[in-house]
PDB file of N, CA and C in Angstrom:
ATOM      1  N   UNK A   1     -10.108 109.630 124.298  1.00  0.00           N
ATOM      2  CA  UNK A   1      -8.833 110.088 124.823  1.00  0.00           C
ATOM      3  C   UNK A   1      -8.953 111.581 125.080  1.00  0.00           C
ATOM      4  N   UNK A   2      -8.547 112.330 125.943  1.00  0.00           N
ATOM      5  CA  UNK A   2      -8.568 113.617 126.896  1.00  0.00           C
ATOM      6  C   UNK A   2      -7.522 114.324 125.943  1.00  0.00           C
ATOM      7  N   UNK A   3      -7.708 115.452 125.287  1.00  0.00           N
ATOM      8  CA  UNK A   3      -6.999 116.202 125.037  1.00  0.00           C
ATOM      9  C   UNK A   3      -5.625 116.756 126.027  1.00  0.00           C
ATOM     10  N   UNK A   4      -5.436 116.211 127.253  1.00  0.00           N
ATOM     11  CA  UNK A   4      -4.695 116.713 127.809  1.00  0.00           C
ATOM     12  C   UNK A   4      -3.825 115.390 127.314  1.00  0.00           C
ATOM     13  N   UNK A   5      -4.023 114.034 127.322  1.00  0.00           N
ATOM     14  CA  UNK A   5      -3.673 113.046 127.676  1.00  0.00           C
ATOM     15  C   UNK A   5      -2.858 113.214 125.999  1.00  0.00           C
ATOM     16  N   UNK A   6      -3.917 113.151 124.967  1.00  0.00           N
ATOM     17  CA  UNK A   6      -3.082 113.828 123.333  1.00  0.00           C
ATOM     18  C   UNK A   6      -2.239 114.259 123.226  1.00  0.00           C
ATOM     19  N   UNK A   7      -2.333 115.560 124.156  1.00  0.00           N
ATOM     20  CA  UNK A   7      -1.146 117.017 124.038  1.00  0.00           C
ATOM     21  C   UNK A   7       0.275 116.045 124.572  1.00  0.00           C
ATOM     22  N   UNK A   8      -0.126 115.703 125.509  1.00  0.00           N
ATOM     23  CA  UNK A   8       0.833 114.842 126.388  1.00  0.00           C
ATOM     24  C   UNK A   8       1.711 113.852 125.636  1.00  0.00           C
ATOM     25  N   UNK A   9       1.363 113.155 124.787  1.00  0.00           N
ATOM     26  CA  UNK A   9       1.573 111.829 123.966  1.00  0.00           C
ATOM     27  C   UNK A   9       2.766 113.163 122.791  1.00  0.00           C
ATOM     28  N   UNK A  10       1.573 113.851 122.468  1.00  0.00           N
ATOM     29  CA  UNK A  10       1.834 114.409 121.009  1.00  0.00           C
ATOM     30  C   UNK A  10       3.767 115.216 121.372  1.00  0.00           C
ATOM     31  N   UNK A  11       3.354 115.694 122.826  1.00  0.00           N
ATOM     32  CA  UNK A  11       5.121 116.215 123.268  1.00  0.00           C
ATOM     33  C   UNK A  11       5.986 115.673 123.536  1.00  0.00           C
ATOM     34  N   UNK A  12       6.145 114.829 124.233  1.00  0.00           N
ATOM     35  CA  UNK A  12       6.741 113.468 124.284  1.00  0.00           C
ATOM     36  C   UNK A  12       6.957 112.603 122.699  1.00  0.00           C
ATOM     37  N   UNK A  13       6.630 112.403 122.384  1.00  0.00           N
ATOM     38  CA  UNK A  13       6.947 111.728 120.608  1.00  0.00           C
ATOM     39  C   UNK A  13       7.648 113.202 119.689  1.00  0.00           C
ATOM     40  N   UNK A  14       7.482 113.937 120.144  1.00  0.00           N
ATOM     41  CA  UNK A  14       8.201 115.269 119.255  1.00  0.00           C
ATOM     42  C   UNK A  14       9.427 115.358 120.115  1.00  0.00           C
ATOM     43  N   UNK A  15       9.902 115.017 121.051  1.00  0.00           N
ATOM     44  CA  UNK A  15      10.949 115.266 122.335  1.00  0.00           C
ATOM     45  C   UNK A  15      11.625 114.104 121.605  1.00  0.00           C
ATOM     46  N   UNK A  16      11.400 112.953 121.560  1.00  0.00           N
ATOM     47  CA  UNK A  16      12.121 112.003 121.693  1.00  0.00           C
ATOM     48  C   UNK A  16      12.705 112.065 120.275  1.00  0.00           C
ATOM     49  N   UNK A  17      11.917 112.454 118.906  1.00  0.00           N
ATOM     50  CA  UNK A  17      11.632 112.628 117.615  1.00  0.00           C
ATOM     51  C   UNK A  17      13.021 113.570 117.482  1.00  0.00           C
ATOM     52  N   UNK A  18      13.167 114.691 118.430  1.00  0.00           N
ATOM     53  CA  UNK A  18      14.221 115.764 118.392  1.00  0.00           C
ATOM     54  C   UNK A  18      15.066 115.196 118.772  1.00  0.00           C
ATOM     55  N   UNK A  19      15.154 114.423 119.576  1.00  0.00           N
ATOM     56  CA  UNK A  19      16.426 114.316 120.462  1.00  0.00           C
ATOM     57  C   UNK A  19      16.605 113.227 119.685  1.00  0.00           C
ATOM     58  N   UNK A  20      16.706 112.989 118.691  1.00  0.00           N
ATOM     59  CA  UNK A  20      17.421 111.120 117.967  1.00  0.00           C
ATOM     60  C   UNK A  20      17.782 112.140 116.707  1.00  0.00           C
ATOM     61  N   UNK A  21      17.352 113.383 116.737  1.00  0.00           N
ATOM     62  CA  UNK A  21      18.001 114.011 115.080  1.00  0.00           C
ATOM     63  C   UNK A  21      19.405 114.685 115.068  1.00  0.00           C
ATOM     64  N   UNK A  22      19.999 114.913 113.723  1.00  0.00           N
ATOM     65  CA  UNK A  22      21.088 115.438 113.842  1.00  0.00           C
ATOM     66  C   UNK A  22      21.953 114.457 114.161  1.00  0.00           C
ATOM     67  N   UNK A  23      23.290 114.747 113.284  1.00  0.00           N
ATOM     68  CA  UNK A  23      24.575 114.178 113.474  1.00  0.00           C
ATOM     69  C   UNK A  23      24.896 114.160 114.563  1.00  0.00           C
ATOM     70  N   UNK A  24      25.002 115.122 115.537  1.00  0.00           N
ATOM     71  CA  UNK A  24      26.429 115.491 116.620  1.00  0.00           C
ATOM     72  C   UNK A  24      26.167 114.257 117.409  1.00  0.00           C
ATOM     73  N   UNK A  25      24.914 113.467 117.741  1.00  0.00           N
ATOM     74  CA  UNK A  25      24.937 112.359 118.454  1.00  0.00           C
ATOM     75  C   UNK A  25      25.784 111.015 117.930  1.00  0.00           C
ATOM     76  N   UNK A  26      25.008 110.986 116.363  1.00  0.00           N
ATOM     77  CA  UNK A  26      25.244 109.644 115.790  1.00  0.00           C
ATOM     78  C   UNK A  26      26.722 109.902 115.136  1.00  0.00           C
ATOM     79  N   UNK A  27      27.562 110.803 115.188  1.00  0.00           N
ATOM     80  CA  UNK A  27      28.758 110.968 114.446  1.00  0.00           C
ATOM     81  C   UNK A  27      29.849 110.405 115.453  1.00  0.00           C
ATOM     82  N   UNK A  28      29.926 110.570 116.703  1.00  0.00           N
ATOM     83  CA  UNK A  28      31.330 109.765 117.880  1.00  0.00           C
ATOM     84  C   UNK A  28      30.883 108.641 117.630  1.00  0.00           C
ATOM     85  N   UNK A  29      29.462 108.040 118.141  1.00  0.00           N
ATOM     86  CA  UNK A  29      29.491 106.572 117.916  1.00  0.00           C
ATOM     87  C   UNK A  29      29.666 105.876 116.512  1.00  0.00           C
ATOM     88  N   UNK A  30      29.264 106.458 115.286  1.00  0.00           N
ATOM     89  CA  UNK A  30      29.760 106.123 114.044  1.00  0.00           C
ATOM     90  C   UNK A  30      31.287 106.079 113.918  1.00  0.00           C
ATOM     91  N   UNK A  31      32.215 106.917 114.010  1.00  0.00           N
ATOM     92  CA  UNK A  31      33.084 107.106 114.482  1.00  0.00           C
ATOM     93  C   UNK A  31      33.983 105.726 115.288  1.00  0.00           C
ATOM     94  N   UNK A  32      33.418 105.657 115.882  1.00  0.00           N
ATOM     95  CA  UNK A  32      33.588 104.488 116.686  1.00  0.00           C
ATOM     96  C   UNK A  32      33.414 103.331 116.039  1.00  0.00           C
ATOM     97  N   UNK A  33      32.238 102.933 115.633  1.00  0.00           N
ATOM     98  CA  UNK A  33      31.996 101.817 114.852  1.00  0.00           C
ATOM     99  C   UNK A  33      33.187 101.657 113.906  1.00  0.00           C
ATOM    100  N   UNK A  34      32.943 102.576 113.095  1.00  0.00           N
ATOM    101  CA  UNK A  34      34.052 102.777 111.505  1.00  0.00           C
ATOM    102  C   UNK A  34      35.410 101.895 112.078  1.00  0.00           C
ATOM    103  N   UNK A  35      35.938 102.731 113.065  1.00  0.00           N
ATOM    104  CA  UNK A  35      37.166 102.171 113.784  1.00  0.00           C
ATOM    105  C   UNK A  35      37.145 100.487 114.590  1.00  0.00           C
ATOM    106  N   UNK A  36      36.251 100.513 114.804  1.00  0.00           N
ATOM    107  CA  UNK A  36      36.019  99.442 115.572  1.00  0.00           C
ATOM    108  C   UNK A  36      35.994  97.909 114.331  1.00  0.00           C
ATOM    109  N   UNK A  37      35.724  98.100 113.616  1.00  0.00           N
ATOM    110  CA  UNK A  37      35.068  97.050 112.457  1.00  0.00           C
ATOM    111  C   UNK A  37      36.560  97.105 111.369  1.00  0.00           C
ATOM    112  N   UNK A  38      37.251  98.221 111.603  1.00  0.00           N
ATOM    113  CA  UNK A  38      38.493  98.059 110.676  1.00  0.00           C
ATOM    114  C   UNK A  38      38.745  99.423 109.208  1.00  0.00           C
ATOM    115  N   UNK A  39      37.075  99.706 109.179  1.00  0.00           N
ATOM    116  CA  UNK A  39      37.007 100.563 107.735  1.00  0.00           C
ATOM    117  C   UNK A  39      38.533 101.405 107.961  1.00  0.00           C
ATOM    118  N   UNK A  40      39.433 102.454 108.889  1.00  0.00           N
ATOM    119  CA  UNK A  40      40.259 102.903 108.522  1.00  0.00           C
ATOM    120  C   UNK A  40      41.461 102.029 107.754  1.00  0.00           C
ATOM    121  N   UNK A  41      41.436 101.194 108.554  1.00  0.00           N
ATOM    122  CA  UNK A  41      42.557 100.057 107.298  1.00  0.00           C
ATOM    123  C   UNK A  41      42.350 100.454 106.232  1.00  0.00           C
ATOM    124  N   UNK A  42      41.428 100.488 105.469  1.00  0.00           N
ATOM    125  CA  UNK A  42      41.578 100.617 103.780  1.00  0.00           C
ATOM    126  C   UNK A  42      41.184 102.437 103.839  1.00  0.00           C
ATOM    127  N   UNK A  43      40.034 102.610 104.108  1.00  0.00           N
ATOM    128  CA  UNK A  43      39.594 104.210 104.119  1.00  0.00           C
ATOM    129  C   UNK A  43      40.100 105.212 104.619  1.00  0.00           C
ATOM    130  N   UNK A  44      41.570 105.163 105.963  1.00  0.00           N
ATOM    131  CA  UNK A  44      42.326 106.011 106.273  1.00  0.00           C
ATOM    132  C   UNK A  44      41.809 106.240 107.671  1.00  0.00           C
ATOM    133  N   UNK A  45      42.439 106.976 108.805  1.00  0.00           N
ATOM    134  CA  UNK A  45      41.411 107.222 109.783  1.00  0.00           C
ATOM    135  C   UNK A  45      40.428 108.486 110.135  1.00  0.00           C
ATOM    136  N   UNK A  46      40.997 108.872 108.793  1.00  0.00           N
ATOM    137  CA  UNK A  46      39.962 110.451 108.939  1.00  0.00           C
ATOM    138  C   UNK A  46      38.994 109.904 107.446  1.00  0.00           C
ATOM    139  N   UNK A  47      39.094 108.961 106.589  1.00  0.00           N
ATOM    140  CA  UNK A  47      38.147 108.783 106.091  1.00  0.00           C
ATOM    141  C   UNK A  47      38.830 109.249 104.736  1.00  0.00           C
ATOM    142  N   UNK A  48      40.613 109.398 104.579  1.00  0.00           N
ATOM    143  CA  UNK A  48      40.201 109.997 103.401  1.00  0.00           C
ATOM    144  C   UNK A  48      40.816 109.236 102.377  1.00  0.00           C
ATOM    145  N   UNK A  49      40.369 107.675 102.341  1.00  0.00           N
ATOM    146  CA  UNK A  49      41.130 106.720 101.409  1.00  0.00           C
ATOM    147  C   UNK A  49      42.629 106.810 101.645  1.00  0.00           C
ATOM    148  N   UNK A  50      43.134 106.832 102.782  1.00  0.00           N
ATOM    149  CA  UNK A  50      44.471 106.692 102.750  1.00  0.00           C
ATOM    150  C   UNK A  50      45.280 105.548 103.438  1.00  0.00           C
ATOM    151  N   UNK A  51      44.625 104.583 103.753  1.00  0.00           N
ATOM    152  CA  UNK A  51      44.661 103.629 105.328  1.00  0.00           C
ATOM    153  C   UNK A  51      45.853 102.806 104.351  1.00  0.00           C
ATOM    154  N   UNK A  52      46.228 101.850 105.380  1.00  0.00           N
ATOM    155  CA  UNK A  52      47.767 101.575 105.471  1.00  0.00           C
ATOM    156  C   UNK A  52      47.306 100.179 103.955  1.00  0.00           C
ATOM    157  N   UNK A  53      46.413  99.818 104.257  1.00  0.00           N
ATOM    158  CA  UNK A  53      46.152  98.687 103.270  1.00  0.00           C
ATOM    159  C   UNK A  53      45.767  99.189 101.464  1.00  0.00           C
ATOM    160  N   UNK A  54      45.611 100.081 101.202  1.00  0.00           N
ATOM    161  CA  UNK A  54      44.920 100.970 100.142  1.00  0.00           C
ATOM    162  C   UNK A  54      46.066 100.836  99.087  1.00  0.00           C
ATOM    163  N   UNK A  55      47.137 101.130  99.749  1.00  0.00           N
ATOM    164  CA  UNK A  55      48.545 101.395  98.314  1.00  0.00           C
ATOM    165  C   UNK A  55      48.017 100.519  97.143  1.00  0.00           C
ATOM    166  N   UNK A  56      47.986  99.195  98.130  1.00  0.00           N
ATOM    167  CA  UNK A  56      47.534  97.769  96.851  1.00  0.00           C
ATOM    168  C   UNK A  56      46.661  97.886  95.846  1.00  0.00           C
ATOM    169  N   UNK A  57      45.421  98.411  96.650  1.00  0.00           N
ATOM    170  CA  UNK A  57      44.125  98.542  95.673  1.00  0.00           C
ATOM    171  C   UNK A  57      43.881  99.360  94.567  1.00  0.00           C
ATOM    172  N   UNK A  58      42.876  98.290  93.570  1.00  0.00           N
ATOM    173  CA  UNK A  58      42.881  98.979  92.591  1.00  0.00           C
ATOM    174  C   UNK A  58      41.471  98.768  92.410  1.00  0.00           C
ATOM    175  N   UNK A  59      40.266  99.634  92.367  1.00  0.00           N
ATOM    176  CA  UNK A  59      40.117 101.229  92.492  1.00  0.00           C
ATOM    177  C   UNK A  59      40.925 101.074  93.953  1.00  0.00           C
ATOM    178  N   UNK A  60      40.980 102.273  94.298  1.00  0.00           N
ATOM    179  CA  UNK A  60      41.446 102.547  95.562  1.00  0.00           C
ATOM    180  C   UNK A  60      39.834 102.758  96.599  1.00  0.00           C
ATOM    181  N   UNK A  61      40.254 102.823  98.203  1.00  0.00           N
ATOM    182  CA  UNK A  61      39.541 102.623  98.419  1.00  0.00           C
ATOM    183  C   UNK A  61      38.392 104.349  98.684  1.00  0.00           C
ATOM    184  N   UNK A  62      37.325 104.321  98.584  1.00  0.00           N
ATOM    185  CA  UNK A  62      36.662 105.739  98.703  1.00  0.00           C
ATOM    186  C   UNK A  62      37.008 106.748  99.604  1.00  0.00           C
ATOM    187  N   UNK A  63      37.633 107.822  99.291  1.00  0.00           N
ATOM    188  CA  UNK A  63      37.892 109.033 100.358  1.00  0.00           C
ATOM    189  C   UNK A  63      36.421 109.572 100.512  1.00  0.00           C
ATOM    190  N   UNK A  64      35.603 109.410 101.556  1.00  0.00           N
ATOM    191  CA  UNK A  64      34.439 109.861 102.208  1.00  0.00           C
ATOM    192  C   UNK A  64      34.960 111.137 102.347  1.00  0.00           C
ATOM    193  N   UNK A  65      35.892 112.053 102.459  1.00  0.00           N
ATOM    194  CA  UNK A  65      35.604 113.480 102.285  1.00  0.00           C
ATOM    195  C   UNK A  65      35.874 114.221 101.251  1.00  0.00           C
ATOM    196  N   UNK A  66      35.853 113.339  99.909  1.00  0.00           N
ATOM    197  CA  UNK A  66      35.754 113.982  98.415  1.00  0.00           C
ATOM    198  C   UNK A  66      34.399 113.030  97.924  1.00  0.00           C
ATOM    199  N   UNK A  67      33.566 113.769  97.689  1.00  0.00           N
ATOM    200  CA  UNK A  67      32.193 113.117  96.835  1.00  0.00           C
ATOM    201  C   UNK A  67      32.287 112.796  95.865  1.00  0.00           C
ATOM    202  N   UNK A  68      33.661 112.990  95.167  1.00  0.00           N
ATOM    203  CA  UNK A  68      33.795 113.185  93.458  1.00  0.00           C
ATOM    204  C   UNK A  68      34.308 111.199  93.520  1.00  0.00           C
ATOM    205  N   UNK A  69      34.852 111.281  94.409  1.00  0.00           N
ATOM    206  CA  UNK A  69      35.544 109.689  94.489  1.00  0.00           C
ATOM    207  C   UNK A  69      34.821 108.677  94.914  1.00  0.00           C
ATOM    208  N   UNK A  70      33.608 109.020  95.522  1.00  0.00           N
ATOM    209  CA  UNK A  70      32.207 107.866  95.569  1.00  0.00           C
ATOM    210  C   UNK A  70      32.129 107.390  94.160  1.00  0.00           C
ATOM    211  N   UNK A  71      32.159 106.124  93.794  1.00  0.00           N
ATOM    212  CA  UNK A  71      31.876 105.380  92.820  1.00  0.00           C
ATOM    213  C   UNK A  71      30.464 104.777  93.019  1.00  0.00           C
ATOM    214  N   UNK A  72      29.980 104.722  94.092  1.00  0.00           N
ATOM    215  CA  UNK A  72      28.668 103.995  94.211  1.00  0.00           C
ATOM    216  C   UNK A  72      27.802 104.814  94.665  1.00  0.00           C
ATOM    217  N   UNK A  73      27.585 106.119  94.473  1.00  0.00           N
ATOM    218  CA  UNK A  73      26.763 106.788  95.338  1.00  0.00           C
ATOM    219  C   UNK A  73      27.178 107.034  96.569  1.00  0.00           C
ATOM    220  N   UNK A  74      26.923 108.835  97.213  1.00  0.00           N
ATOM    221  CA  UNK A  74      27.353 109.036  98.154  1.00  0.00           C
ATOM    222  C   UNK A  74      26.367 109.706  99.090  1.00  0.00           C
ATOM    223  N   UNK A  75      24.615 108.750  98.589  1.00  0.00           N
ATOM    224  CA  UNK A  75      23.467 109.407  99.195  1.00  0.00           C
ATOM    225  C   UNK A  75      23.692 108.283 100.218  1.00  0.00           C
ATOM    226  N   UNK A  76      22.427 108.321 101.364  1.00  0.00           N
ATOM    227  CA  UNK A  76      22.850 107.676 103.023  1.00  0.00           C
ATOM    228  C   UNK A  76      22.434 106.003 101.985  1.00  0.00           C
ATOM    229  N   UNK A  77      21.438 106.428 101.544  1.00  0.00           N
ATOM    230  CA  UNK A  77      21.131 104.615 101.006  1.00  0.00           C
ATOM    231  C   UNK A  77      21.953 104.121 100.030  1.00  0.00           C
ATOM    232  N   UNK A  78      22.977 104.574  99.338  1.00  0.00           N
ATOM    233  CA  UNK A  78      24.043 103.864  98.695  1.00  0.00           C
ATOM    234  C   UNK A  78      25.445 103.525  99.658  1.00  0.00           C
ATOM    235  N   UNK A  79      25.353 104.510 100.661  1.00  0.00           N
ATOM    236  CA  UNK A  79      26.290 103.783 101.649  1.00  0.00           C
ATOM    237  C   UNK A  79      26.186 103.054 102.362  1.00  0.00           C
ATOM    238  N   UNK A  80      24.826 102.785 102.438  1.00  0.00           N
ATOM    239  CA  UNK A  80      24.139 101.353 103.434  1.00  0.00           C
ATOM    240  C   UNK A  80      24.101 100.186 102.284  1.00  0.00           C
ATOM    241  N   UNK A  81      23.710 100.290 101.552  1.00  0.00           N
ATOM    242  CA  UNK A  81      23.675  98.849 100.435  1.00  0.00           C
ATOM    243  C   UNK A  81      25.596  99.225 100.514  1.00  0.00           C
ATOM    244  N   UNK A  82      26.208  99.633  99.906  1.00  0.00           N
ATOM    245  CA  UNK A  82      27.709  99.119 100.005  1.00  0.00           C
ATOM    246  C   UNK A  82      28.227  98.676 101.114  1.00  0.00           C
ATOM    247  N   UNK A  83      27.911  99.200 102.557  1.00  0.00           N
ATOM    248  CA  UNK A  83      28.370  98.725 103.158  1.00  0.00           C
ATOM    249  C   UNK A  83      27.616  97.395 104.183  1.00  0.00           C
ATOM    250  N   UNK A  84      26.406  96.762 103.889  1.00  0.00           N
ATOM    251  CA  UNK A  84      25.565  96.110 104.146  1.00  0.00           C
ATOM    252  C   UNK A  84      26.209  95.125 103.060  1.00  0.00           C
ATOM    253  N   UNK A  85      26.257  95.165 101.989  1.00  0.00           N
ATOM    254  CA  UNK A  85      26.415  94.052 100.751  1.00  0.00           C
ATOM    255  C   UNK A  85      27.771  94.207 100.483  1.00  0.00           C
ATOM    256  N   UNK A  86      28.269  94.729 100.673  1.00  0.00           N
ATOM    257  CA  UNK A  86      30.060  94.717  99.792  1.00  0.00           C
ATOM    258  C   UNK A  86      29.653  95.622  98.712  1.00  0.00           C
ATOM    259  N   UNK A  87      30.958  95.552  98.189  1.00  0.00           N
ATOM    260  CA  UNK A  87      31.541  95.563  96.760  1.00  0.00           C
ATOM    261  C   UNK A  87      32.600  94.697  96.194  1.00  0.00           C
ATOM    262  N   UNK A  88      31.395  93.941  95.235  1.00  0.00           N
ATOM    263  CA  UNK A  88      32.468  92.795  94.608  1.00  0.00           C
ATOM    264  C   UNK A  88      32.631  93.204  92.593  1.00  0.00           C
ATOM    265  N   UNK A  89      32.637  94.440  92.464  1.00  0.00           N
ATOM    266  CA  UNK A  89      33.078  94.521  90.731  1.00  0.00           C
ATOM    267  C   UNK A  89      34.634  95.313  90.823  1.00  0.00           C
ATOM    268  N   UNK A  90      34.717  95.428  89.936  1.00  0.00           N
ATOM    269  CA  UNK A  90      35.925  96.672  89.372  1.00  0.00           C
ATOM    270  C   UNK A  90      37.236  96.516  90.280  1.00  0.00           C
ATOM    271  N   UNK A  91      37.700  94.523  90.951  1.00  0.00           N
ATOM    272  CA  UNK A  91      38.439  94.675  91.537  1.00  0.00           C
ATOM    273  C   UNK A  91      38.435  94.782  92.833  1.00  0.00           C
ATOM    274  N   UNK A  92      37.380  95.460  93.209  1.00  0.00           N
ATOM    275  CA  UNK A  92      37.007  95.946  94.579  1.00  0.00           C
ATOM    276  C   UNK A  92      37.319  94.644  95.992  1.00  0.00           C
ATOM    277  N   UNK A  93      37.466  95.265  97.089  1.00  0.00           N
ATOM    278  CA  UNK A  93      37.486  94.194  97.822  1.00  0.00           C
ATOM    279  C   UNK A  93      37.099  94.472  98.999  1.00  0.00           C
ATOM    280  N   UNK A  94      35.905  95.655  99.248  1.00  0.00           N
ATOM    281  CA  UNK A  94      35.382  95.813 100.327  1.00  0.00           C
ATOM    282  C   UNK A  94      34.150  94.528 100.514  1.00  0.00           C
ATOM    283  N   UNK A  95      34.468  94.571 101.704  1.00  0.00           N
ATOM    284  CA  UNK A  95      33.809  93.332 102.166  1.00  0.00           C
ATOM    285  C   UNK A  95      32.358  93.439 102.954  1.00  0.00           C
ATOM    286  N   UNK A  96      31.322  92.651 102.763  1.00  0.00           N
ATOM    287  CA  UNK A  96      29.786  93.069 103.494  1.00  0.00           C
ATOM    288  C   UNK A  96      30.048  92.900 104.886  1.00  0.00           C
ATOM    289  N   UNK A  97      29.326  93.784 105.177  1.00  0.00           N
ATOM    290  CA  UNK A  97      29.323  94.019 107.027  1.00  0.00           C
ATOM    291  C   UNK A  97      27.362  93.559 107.004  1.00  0.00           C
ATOM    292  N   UNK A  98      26.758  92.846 106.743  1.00  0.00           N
ATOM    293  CA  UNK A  98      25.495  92.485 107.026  1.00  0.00           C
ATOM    294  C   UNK A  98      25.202  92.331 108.184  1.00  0.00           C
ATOM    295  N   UNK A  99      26.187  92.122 109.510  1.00  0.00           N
ATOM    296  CA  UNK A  99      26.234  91.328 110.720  1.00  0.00           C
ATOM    297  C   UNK A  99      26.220  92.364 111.341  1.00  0.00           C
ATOM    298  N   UNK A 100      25.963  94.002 110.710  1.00  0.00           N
ATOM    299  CA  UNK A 100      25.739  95.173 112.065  1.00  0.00           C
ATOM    300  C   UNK A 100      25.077  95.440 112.522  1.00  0.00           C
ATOM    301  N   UNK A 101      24.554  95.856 113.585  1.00  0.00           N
ATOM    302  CA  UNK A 101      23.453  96.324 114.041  1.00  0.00           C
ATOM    303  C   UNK A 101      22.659  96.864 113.467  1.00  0.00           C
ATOM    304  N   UNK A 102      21.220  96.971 113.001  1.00  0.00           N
ATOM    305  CA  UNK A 102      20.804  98.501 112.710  1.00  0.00           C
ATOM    306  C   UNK A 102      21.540  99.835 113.703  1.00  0.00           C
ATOM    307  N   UNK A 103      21.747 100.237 114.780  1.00  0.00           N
ATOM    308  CA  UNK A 103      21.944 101.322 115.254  1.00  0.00           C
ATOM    309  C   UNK A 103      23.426 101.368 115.055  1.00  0.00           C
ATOM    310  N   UNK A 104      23.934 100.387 114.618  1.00  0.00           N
ATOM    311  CA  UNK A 104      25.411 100.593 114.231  1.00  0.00           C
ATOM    312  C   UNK A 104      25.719 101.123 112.971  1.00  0.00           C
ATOM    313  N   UNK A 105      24.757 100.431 112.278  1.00  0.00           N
ATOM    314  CA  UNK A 105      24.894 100.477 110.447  1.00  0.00           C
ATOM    315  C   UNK A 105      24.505 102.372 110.849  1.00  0.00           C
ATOM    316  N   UNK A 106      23.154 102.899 110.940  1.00  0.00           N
ATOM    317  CA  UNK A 106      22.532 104.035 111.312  1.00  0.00           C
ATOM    318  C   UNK A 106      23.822 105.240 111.590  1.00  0.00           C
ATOM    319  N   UNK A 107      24.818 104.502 112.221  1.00  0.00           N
ATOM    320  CA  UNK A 107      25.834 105.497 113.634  1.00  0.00           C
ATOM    321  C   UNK A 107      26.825 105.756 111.767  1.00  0.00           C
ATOM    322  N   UNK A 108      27.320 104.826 111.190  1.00  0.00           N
ATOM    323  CA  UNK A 108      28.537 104.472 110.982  1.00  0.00           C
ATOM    324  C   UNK A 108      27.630 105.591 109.079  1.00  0.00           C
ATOM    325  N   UNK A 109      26.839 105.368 109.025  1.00  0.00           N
ATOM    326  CA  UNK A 109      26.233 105.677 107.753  1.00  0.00           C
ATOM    327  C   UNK A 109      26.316 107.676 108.456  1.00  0.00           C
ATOM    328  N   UNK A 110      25.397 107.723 108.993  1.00  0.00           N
ATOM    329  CA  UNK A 110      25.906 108.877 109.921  1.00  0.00           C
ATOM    330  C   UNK A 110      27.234 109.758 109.822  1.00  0.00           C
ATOM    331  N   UNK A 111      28.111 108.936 110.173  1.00  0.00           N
ATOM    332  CA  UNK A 111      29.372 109.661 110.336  1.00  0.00           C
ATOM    333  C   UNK A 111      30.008 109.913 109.100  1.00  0.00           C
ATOM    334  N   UNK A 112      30.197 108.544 108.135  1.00  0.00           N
ATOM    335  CA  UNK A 112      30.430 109.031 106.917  1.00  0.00           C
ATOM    336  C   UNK A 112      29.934 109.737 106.278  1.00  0.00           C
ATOM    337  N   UNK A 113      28.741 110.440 106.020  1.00  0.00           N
ATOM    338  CA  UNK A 113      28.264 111.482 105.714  1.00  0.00           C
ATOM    339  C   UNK A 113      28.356 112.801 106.551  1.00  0.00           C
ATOM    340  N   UNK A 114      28.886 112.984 107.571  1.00  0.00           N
ATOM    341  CA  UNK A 114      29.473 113.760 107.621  1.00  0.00           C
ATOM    342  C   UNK A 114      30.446 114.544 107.575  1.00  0.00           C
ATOM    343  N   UNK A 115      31.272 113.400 107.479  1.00  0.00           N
ATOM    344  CA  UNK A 115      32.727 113.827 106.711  1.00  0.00           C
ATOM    345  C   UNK A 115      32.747 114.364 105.249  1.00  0.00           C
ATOM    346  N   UNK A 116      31.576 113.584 104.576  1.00  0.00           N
ATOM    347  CA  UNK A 116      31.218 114.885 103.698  1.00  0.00           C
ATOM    348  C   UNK A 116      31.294 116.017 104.008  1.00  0.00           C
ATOM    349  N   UNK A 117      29.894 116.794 104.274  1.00  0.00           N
ATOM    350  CA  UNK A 117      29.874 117.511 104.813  1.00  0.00           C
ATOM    351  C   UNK A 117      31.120 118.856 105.262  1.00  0.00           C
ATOM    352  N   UNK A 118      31.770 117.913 106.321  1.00  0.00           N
ATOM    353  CA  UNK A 118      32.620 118.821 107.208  1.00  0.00           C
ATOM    354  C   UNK A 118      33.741 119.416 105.868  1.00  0.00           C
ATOM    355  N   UNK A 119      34.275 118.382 105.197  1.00  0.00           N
ATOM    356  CA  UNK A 119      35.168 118.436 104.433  1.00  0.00           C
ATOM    357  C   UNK A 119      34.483 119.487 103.190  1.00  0.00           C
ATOM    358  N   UNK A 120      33.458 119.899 103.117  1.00  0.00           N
ATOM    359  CA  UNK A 120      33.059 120.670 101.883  1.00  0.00           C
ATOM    360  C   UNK A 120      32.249 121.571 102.216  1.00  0.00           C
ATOM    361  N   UNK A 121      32.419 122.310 103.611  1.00  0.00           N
ATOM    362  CA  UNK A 121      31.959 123.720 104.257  1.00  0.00           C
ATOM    363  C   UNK A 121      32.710 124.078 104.070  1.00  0.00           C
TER     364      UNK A 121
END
């Protein structure tokens, strides 16, 4: 293989590598998803456990822009197993979304972590 043909490969896979990083892409379509699938019903529509269904619940449901109120972990892989598998202890009645896309699960894991984030700059 031609070192030009390398260089070539090697910029292109770092281009594409850049351009898939960072929130600002995966946060509207997460965003979207979240809404689309229902999570504000229980989680509020800004995410902050306040949604119209929540009064009932007991735990209540997680405000994604307080970390202190994650009960299951609020690293990207505890929000993918909760929201991939449910939560069925302590009452709980979030329900498994197994049926998402990867690039959906990806978008929606995404956004909720950034509402971290935004909420604790």
């Amino acid at each position: 293989m031609s070192s030009k043909v390398l260089a070539s490969a090697f910029v292109a896979f770092g281009a594409a590598f850049l351009g898939g990083c960072g929130r600002s892409k995966a946060a509207p379509s997460g965003r979207q998803v979240y809404l689309d699938y229902g999570c504000a019903a229980c989680h509020g529509m800004s995410g902050d456990g306040r949604g119209m269904q929540s009064r009932a619940m007991t735990p209540p449901p997680t405000n994604f822009r307080d970390v202190a109120s994650y009960r299951h972990g609020a690293d990207s892989g505890s929000l993918r197993r909760a929201i991939l598998l449910g939560i069925r202890e302590e009452s709980s009645r979030m329900p498994s979304f197994e049926h998402l896309a990867p690039e959906e699960l990806d978008a929606l894991v995404s956004y909720l972590s950034s509402l971290q984030t935004a909420h604790n700059e």
